[in-house]
PDB file of N, CA and C in Angstrom:
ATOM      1  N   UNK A   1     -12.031  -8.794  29.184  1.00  0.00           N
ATOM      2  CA  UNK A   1     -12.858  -8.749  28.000  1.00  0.00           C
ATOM      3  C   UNK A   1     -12.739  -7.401  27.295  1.00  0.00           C
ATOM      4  N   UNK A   2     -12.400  -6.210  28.114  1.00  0.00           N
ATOM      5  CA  UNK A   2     -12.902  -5.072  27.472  1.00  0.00           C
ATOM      6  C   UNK A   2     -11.379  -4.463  26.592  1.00  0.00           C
ATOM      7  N   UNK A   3      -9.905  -5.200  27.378  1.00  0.00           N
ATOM      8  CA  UNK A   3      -8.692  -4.984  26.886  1.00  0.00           C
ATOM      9  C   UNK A   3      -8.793  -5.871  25.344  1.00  0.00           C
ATOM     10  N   UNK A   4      -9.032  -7.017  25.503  1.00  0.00           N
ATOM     11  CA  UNK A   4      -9.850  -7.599  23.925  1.00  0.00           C
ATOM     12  C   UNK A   4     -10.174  -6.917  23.252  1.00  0.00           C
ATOM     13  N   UNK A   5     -11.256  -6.141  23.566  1.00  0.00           N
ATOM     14  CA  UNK A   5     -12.101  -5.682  22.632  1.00  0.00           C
ATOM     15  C   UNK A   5     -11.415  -4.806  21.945  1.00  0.00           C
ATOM     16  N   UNK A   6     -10.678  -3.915  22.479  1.00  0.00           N
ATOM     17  CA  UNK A   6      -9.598  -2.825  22.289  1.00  0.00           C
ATOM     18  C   UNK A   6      -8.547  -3.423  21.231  1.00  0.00           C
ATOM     19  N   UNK A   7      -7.912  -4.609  22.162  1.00  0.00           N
ATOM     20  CA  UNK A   7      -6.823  -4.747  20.930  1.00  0.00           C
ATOM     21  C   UNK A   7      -7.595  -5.263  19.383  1.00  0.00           C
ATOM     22  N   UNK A   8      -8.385  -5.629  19.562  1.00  0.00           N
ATOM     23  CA  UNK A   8      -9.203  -6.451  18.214  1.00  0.00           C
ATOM     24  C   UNK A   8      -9.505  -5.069  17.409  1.00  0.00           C
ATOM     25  N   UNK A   9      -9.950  -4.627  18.184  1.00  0.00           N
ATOM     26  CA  UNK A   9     -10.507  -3.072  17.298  1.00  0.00           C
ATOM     27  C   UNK A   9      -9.141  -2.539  17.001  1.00  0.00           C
ATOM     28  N   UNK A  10      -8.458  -2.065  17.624  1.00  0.00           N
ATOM     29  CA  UNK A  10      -7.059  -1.316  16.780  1.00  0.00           C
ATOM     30  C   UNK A  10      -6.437  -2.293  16.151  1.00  0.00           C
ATOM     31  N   UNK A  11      -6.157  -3.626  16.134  1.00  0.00           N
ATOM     32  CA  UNK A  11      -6.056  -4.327  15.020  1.00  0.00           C
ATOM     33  C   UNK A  11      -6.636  -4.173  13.705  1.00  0.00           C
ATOM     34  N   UNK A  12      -7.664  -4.336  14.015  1.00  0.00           N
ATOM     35  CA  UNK A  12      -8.733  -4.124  12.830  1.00  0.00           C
ATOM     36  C   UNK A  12      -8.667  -2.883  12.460  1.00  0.00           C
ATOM     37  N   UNK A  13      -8.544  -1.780  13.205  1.00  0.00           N
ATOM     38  CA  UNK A  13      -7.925  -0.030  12.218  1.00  0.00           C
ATOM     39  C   UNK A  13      -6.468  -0.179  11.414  1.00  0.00           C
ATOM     40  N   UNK A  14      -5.658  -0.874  12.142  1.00  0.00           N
ATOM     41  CA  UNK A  14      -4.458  -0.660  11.803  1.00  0.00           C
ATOM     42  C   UNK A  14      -4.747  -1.634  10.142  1.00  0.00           C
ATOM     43  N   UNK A  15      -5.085  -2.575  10.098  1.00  0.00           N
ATOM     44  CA  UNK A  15      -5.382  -3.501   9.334  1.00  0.00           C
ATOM     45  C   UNK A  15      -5.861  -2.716   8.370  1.00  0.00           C
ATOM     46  N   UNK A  16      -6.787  -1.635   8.331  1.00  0.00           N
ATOM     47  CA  UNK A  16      -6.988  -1.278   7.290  1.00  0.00           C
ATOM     48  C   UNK A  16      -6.606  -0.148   6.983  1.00  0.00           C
ATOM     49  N   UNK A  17      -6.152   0.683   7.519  1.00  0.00           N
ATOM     50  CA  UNK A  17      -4.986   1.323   7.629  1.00  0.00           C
ATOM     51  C   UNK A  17      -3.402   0.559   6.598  1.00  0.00           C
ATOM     52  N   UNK A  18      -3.229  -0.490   6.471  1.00  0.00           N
ATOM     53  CA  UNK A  18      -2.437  -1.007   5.706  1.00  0.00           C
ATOM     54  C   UNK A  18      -2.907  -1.080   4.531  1.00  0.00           C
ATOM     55  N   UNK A  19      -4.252  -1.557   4.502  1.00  0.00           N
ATOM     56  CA  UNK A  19      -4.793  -1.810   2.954  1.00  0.00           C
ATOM     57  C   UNK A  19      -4.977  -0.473   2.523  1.00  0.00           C
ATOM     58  N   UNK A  20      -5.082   1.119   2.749  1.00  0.00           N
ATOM     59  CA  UNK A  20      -5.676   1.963   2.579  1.00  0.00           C
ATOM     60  C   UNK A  20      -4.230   2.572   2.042  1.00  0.00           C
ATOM     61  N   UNK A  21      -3.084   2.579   2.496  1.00  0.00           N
ATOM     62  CA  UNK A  21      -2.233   2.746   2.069  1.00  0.00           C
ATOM     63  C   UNK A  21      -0.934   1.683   1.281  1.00  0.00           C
ATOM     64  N   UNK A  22      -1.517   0.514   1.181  1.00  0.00           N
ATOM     65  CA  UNK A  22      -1.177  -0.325   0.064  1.00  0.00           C
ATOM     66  C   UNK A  22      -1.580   0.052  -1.373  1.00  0.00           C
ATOM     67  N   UNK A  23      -2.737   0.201  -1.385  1.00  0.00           N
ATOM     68  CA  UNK A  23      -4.063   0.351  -2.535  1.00  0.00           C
ATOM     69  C   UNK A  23      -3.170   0.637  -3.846  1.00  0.00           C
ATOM     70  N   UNK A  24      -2.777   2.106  -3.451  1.00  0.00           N
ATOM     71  CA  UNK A  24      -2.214   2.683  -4.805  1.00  0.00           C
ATOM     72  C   UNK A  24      -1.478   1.920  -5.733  1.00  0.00           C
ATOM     73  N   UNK A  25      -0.058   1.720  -4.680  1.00  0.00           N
ATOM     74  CA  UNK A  25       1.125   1.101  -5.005  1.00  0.00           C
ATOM     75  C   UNK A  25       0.565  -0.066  -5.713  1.00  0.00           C
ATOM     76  N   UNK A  26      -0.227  -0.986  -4.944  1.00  0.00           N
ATOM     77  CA  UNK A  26      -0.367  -2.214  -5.426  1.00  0.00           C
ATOM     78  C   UNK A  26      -1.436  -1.983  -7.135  1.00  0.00           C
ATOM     79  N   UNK A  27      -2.128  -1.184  -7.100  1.00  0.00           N
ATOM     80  CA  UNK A  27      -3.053  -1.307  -8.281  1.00  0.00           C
ATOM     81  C   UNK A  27      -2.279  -0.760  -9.283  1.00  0.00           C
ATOM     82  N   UNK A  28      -0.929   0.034  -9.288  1.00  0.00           N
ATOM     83  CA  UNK A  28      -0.765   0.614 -10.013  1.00  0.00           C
ATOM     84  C   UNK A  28       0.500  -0.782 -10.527  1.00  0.00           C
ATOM     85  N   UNK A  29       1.146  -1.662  -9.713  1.00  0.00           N
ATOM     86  CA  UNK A  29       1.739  -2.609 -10.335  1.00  0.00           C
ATOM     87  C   UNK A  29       1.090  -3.451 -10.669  1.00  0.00           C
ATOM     88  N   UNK A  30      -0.503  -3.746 -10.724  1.00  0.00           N
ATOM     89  CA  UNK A  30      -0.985  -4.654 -11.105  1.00  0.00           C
ATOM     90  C   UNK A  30      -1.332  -4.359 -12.502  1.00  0.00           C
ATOM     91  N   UNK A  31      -1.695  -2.946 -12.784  1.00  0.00           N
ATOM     92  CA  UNK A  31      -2.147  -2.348 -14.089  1.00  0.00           C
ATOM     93  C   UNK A  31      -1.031  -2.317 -15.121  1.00  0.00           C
ATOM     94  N   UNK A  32      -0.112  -2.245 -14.418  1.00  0.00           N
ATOM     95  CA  UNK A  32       0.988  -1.950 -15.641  1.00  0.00           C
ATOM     96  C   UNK A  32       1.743  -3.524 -15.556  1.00  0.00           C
ATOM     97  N   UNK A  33       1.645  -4.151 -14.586  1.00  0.00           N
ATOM     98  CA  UNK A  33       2.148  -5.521 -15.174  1.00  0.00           C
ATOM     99  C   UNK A  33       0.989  -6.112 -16.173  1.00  0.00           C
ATOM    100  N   UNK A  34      -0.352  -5.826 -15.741  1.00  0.00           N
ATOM    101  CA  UNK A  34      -1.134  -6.265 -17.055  1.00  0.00           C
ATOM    102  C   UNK A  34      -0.827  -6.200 -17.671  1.00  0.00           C
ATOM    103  N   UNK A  35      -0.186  -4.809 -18.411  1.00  0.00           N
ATOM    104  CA  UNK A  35      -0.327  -3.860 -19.436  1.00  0.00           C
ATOM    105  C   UNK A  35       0.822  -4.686 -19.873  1.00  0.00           C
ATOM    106  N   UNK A  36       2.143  -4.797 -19.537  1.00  0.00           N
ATOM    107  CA  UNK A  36       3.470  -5.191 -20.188  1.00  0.00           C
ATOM    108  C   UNK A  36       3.226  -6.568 -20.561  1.00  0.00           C
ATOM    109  N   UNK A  37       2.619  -7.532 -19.753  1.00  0.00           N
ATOM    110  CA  UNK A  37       2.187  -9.027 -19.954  1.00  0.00           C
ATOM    111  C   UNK A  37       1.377  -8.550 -21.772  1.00  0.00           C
ATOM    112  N   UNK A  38       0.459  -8.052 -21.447  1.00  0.00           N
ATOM    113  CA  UNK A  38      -0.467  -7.842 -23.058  1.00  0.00           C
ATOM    114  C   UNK A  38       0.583  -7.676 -23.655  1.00  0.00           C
ATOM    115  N   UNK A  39       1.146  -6.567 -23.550  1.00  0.00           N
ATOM    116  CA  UNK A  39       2.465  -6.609 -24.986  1.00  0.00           C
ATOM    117  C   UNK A  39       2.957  -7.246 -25.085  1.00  0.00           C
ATOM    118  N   UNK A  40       3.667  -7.979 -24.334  1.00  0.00           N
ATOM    119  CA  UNK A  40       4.510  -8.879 -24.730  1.00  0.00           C
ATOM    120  C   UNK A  40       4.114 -10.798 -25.220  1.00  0.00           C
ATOM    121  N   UNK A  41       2.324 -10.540 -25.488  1.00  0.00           N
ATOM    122  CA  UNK A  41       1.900 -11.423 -25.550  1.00  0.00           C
ATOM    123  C   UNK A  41       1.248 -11.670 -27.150  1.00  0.00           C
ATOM    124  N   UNK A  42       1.753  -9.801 -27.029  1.00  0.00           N
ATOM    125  CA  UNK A  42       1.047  -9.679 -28.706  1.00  0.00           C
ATOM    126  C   UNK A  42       2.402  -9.416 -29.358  1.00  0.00           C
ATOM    127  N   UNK A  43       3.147  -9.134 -28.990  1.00  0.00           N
ATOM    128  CA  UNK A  43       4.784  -8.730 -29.831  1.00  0.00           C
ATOM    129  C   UNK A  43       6.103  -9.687 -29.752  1.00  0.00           C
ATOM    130  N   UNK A  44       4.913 -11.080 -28.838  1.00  0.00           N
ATOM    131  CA  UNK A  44       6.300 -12.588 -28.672  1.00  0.00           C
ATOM    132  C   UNK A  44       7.468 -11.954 -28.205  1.00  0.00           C
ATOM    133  N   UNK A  45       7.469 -10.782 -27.590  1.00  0.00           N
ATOM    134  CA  UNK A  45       9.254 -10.652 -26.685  1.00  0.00           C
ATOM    135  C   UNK A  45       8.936 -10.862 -25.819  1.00  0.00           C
ATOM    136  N   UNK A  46       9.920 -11.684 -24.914  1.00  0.00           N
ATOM    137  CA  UNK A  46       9.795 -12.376 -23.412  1.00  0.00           C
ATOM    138  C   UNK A  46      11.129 -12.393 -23.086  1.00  0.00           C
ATOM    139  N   UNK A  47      11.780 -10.531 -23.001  1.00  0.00           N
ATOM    140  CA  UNK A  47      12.259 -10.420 -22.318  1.00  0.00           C
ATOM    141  C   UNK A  47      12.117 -10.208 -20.911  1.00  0.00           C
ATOM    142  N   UNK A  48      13.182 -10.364 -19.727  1.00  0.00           N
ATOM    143  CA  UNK A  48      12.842 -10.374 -18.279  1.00  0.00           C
ATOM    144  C   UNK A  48      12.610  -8.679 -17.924  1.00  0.00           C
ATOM    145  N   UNK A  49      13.732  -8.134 -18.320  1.00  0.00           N
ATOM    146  CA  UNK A  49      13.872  -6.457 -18.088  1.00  0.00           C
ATOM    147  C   UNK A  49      12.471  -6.031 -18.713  1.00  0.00           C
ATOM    148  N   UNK A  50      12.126  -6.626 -19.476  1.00  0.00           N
ATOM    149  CA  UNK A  50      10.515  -5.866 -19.901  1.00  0.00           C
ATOM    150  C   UNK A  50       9.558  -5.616 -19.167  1.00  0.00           C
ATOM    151  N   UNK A  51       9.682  -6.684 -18.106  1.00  0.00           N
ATOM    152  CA  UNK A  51       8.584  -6.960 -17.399  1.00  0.00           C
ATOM    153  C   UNK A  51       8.502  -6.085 -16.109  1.00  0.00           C
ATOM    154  N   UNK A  52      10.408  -6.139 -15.790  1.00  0.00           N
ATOM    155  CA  UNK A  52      10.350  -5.321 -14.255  1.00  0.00           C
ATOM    156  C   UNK A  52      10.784  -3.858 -14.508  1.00  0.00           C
ATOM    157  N   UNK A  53      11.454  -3.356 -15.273  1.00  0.00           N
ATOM    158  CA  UNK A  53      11.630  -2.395 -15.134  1.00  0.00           C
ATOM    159  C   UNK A  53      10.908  -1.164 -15.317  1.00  0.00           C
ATOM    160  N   UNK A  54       9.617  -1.353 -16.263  1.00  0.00           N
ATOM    161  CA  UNK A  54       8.212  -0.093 -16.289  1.00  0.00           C
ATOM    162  C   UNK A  54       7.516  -0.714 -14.955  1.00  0.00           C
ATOM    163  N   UNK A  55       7.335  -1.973 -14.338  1.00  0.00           N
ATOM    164  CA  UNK A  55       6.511  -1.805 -13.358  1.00  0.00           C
ATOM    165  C   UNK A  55       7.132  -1.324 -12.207  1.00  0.00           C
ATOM    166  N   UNK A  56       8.357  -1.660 -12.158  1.00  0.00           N
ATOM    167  CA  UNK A  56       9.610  -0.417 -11.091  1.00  0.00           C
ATOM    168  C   UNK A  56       9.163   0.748 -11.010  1.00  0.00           C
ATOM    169  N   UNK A  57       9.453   1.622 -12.383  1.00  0.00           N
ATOM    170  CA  UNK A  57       9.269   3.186 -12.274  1.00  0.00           C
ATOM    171  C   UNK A  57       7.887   3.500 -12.194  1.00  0.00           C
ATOM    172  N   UNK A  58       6.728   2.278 -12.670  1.00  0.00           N
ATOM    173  CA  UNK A  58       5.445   2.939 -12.033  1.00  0.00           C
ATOM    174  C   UNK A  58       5.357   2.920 -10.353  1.00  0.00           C
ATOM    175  N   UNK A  59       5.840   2.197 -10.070  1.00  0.00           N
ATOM    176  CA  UNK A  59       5.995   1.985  -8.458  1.00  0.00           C
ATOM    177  C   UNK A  59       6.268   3.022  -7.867  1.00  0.00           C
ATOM    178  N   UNK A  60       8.175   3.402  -8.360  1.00  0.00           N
ATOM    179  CA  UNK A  60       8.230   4.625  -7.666  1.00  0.00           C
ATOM    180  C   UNK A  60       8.208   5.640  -7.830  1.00  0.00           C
ATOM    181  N   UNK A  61       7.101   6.236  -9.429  1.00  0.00           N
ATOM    182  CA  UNK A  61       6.193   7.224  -9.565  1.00  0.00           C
ATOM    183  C   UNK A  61       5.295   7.446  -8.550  1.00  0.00           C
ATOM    184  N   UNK A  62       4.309   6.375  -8.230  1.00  0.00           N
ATOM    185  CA  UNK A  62       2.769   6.297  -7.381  1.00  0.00           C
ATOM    186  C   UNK A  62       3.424   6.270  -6.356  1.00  0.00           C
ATOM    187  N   UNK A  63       4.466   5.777  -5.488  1.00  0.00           N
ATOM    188  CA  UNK A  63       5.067   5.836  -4.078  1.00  0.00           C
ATOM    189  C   UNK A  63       5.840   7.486  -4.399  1.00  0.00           C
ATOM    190  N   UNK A  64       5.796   8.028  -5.011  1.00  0.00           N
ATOM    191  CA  UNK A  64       6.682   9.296  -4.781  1.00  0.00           C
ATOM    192  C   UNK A  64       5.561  10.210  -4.589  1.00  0.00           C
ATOM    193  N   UNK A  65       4.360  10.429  -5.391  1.00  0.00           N
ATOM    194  CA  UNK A  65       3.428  11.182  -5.605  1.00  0.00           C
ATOM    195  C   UNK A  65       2.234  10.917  -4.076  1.00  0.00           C
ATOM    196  N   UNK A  66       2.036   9.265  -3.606  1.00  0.00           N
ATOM    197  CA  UNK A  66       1.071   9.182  -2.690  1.00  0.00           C
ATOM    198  C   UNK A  66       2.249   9.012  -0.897  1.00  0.00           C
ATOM    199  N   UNK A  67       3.566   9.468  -1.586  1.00  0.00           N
ATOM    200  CA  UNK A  67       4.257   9.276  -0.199  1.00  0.00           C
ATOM    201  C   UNK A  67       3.762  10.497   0.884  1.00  0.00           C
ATOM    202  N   UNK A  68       2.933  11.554   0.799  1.00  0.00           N
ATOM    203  CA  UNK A  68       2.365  12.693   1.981  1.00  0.00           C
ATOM    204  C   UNK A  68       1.114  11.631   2.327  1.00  0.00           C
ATOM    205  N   UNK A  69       0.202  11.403   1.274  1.00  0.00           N
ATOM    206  CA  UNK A  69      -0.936  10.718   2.019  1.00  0.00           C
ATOM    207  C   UNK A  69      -0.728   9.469   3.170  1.00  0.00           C
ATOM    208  N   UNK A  70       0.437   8.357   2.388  1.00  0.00           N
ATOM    209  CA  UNK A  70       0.621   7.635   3.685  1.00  0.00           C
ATOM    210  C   UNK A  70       1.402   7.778   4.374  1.00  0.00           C
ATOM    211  N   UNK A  71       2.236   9.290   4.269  1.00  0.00           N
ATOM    212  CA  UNK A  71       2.592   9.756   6.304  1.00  0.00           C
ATOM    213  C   UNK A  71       1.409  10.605   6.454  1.00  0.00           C
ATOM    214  N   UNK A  72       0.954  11.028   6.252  1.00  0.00           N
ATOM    215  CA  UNK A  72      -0.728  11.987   6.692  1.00  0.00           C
ATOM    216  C   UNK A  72      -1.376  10.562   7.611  1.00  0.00           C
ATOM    217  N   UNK A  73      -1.476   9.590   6.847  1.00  0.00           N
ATOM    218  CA  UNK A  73      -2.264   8.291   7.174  1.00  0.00           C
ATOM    219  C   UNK A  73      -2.152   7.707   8.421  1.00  0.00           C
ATOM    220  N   UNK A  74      -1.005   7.475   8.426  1.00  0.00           N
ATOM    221  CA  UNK A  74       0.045   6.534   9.310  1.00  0.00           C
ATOM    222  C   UNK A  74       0.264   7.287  10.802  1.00  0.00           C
ATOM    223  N   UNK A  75       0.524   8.598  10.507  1.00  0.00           N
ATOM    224  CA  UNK A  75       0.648   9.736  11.678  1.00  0.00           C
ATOM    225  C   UNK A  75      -0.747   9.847  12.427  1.00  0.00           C
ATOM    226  N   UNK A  76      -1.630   9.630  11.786  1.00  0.00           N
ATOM    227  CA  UNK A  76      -3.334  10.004  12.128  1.00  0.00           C
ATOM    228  C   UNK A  76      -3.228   8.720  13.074  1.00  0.00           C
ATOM    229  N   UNK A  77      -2.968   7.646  12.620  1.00  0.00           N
ATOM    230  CA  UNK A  77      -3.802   6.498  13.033  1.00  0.00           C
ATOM    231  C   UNK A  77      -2.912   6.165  14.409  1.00  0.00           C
ATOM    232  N   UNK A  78      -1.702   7.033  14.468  1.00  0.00           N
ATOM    233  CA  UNK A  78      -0.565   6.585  15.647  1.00  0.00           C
ATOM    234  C   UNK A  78      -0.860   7.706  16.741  1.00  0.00           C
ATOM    235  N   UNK A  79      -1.653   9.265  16.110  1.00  0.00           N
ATOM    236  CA  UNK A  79      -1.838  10.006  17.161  1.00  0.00           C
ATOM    237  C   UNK A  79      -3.620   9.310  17.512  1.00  0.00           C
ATOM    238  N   UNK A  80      -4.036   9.140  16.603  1.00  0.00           N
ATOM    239  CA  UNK A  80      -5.571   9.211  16.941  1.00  0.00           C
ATOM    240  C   UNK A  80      -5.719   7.319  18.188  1.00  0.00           C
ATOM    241  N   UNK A  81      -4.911   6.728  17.634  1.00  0.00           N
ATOM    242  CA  UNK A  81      -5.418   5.082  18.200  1.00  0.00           C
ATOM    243  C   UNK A  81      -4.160   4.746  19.454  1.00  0.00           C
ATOM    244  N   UNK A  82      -2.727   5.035  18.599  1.00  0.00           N
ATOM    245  CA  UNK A  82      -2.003   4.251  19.447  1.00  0.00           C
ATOM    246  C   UNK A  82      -1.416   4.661  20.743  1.00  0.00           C
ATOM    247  N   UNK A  83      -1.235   5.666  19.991  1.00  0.00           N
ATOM    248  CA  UNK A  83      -0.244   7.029  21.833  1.00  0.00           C
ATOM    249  C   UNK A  83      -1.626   7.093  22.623  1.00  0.00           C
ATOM    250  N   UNK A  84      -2.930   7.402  22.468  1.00  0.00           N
ATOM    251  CA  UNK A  84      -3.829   7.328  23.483  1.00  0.00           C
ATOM    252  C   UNK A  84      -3.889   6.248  23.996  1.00  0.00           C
ATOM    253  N   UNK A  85      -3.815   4.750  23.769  1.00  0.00           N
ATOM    254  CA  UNK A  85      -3.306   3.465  24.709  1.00  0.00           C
ATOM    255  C   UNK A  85      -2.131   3.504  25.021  1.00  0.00           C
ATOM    256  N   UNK A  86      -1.252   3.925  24.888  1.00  0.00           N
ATOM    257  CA  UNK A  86       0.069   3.859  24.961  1.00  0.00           C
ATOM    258  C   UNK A  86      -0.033   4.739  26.698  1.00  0.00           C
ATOM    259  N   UNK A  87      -0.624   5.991  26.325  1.00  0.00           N
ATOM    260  CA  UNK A  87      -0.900   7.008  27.770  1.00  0.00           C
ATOM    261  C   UNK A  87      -2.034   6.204  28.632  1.00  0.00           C
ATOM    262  N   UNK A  88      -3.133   5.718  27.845  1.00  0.00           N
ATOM    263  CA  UNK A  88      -3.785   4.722  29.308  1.00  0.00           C
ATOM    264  C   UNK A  88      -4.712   5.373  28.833  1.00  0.00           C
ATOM    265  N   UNK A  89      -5.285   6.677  27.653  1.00  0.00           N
ATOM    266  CA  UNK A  89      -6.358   7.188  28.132  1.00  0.00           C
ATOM    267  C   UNK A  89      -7.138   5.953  27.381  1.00  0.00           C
TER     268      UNK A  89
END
C-alpha cells in the first residue's frame, strides 16, 4: 500500500511538472494561432505558410527564452523526487 502511495504521488508531481513546463510553449501557440486565424479571417487569405510559420517562430522564441526554467524544473523534480527512490531513501 505504502509503495502505491509513492508511485501515485510522484506520478502526480511529475504530471504536473509536465503541465508547468508545457504552459508557456503551449499558450503562446495558442495566442498567436488565434491571432493568425483572426487575420486571415478578416483579410480572406488562406494561405497554409500563414498559419505555421509565425506560430513556429513564436514557439521557438518562448522555448528559447523559457529553455533555463524547464531544465531548472526538470533537474529539481529528478534531484528532489526521483534519485531519492531510485537510492531507497
Amino acid at each position: 500500500m505504502l509503495s502505491e502511495a509513492i508511485f501515485f504521488d510522484t506520478l502526480r508531481q511529475g504530471l504536473w511538472v509536465a503541465v508547468i513546463i508545457a504552459t508557456p510553449i503551449l499558450g503562446v501557440a495558442l495566442v498567436s494561432g488565434v491571432t493568425v486565424g483572426l487575420f486571415q479571417a478578416l483579410t480572406s487569405i488562406q494561405e497554409m505558410t500563414l498559419t505555421f510559420v509565425p506560430k513556429l517562430l513564436c514557439i521557438v522564441i518562448v522555448f528559447w527564452i523559457t529553455m533555463g526554467f524547464m531544465a531548472q524544473t526538470l533537474v529539481a523534480f529528478f534531484q528532489n523526487q526521483i534519485i531519492p527512490l531510485i537510492i531507497g531513501g
